[in-house]
C-alpha atoms as a PDB file:
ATOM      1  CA  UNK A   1     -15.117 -14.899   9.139  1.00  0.00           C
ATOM      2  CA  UNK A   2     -18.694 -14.821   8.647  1.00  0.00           C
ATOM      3  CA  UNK A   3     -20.548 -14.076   5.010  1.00  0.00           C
ATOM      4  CA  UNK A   4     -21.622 -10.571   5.972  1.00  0.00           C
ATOM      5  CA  UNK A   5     -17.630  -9.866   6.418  1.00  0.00           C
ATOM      6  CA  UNK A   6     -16.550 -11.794   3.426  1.00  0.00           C
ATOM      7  CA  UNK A   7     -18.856  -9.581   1.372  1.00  0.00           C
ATOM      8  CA  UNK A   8     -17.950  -6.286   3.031  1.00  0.00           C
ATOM      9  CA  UNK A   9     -14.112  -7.439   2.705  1.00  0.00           C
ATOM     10  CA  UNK A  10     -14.804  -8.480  -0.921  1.00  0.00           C
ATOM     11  CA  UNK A  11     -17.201  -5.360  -1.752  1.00  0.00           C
ATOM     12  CA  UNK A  12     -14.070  -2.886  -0.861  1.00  0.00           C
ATOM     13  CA  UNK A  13     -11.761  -4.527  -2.986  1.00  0.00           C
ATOM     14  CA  UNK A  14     -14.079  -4.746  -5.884  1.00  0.00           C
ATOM     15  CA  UNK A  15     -14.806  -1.170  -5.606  1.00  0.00           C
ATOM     16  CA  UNK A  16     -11.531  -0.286  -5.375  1.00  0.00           C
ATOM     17  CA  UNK A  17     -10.204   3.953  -6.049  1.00  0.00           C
ATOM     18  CA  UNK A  18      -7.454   5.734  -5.784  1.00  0.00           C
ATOM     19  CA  UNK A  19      -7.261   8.519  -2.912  1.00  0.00           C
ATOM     20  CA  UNK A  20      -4.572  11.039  -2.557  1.00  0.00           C
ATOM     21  CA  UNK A  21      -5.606  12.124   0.933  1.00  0.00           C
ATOM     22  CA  UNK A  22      -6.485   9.756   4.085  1.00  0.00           C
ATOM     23  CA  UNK A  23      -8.530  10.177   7.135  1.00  0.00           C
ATOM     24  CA  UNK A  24      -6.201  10.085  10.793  1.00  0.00           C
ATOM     25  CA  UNK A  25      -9.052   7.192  11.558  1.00  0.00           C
ATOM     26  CA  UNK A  26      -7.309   4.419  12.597  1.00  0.00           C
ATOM     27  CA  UNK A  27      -8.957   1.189  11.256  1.00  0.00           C
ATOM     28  CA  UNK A  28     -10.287  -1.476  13.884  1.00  0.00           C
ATOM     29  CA  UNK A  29      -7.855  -4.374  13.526  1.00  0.00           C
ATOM     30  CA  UNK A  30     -10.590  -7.224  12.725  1.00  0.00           C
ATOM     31  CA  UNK A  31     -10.976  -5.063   9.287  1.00  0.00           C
ATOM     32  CA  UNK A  32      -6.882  -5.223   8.524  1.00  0.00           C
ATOM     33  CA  UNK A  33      -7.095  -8.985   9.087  1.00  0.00           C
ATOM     34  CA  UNK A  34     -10.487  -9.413   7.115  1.00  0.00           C
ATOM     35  CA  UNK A  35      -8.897  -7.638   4.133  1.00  0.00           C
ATOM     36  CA  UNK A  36      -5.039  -9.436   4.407  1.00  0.00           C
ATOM     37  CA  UNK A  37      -7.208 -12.715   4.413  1.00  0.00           C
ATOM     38  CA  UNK A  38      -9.299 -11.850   1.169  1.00  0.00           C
ATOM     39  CA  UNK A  39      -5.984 -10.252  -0.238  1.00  0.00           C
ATOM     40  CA  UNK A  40      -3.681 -13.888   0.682  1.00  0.00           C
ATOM     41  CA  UNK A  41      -6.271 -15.229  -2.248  1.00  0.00           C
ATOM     42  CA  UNK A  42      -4.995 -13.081  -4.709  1.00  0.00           C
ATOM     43  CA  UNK A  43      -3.244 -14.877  -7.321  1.00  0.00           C
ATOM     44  CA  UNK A  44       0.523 -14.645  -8.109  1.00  0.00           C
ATOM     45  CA  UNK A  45       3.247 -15.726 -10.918  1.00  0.00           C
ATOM     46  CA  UNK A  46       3.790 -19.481 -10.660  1.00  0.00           C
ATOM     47  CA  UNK A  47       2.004 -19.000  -7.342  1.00  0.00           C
ATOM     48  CA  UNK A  48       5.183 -17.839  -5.439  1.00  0.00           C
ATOM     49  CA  UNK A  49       2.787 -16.294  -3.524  1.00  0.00           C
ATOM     50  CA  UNK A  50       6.103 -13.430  -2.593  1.00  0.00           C
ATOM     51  CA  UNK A  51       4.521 -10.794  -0.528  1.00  0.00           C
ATOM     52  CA  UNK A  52       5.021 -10.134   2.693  1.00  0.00           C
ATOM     53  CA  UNK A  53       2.864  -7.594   5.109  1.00  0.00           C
ATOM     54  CA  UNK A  54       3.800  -5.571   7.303  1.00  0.00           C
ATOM     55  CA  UNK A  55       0.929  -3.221   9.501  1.00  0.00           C
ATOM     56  CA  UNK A  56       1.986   0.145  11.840  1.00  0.00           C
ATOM     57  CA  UNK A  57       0.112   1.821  13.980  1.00  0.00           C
ATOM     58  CA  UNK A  58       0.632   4.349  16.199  1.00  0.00           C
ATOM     59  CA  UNK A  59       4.673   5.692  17.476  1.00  0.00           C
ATOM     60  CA  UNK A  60       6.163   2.946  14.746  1.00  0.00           C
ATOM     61  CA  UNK A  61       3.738   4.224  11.706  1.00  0.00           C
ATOM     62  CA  UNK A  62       5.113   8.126  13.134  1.00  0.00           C
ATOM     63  CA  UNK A  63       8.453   7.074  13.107  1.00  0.00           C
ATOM     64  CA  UNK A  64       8.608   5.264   9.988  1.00  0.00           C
ATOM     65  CA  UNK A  65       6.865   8.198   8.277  1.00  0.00           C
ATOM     66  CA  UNK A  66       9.255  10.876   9.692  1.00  0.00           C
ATOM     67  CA  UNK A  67      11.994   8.709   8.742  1.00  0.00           C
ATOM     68  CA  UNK A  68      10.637   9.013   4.989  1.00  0.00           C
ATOM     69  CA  UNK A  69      10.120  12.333   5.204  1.00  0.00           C
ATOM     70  CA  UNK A  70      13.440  13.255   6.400  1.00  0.00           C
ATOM     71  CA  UNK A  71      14.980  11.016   3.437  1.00  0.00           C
ATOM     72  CA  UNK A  72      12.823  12.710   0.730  1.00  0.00           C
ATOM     73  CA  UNK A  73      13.597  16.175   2.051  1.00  0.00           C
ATOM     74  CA  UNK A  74      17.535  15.770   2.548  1.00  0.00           C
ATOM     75  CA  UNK A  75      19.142  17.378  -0.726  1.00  0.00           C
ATOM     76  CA  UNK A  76      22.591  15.316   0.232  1.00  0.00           C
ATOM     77  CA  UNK A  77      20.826  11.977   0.556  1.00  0.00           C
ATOM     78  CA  UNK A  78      18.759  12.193  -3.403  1.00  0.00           C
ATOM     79  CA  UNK A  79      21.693  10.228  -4.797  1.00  0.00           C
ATOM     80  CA  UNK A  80      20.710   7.580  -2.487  1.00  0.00           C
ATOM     81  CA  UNK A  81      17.271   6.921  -3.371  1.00  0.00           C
ATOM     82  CA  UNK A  82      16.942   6.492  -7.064  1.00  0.00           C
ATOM     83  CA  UNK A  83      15.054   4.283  -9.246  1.00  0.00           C
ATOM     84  CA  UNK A  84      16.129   0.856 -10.203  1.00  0.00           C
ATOM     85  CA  UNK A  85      14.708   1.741 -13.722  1.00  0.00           C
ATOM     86  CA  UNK A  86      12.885   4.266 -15.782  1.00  0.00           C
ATOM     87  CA  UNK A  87       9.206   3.045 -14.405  1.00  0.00           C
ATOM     88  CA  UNK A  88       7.500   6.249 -16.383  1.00  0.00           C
ATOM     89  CA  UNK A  89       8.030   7.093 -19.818  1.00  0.00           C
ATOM     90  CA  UNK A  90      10.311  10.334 -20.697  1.00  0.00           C
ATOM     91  CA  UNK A  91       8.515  11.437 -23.516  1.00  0.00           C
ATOM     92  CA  UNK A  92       4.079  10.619 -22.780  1.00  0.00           C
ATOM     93  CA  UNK A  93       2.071   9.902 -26.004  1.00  0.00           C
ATOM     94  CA  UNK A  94      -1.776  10.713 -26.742  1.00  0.00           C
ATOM     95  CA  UNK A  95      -4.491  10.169 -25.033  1.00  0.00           C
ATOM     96  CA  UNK A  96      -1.896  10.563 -22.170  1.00  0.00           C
END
């Protein structure tokens, strides 16, 4: 990877946002690998280093995300998927 990658890789992550809506683009694969290889740097507890990736494309990212669909929208199937914990609080206190 050359410098002028290492700083576009490096620039995206540093200027970082959330987005609640995504373009159908699909994303040339050099930039998925420039961005796991900044993102393998990234520190972790004790180093464990625990992730794993995994990238879709194409029929298996359409099946995978009619699969989740199907399982959010199935009434008889909620019990199934609930959380482990209480991630958000019940009751939200100022300035929230």
């Amino acid at each position: 990877m050359n410098q002028e990658q290492v700083r576009y890789v490096d620039d995206a992550i540093c200027s970082r946002h959330s987005v609640r809506a995504f373009l159908d683009t699909p994303i040339e694969t050099q930039v998925i690998k420039d961005i796991l290889t900044v993102a393998s740097r990234a520190p972790s507890g004790t180093n464990t280093q625990p992730w794993k990736v995994v990238v879709l494309r194409g029929a298996s990212l359409r099946r995978l995300t009619q699969a989740i669909l199907a399982a959010h929208n199935d009434p008889s199937s909620a019990n199934d998927h609930v959380e482990e914990y209480q991630y958000y609080p019940v009751e939200w206190r100022s300035p929230y």
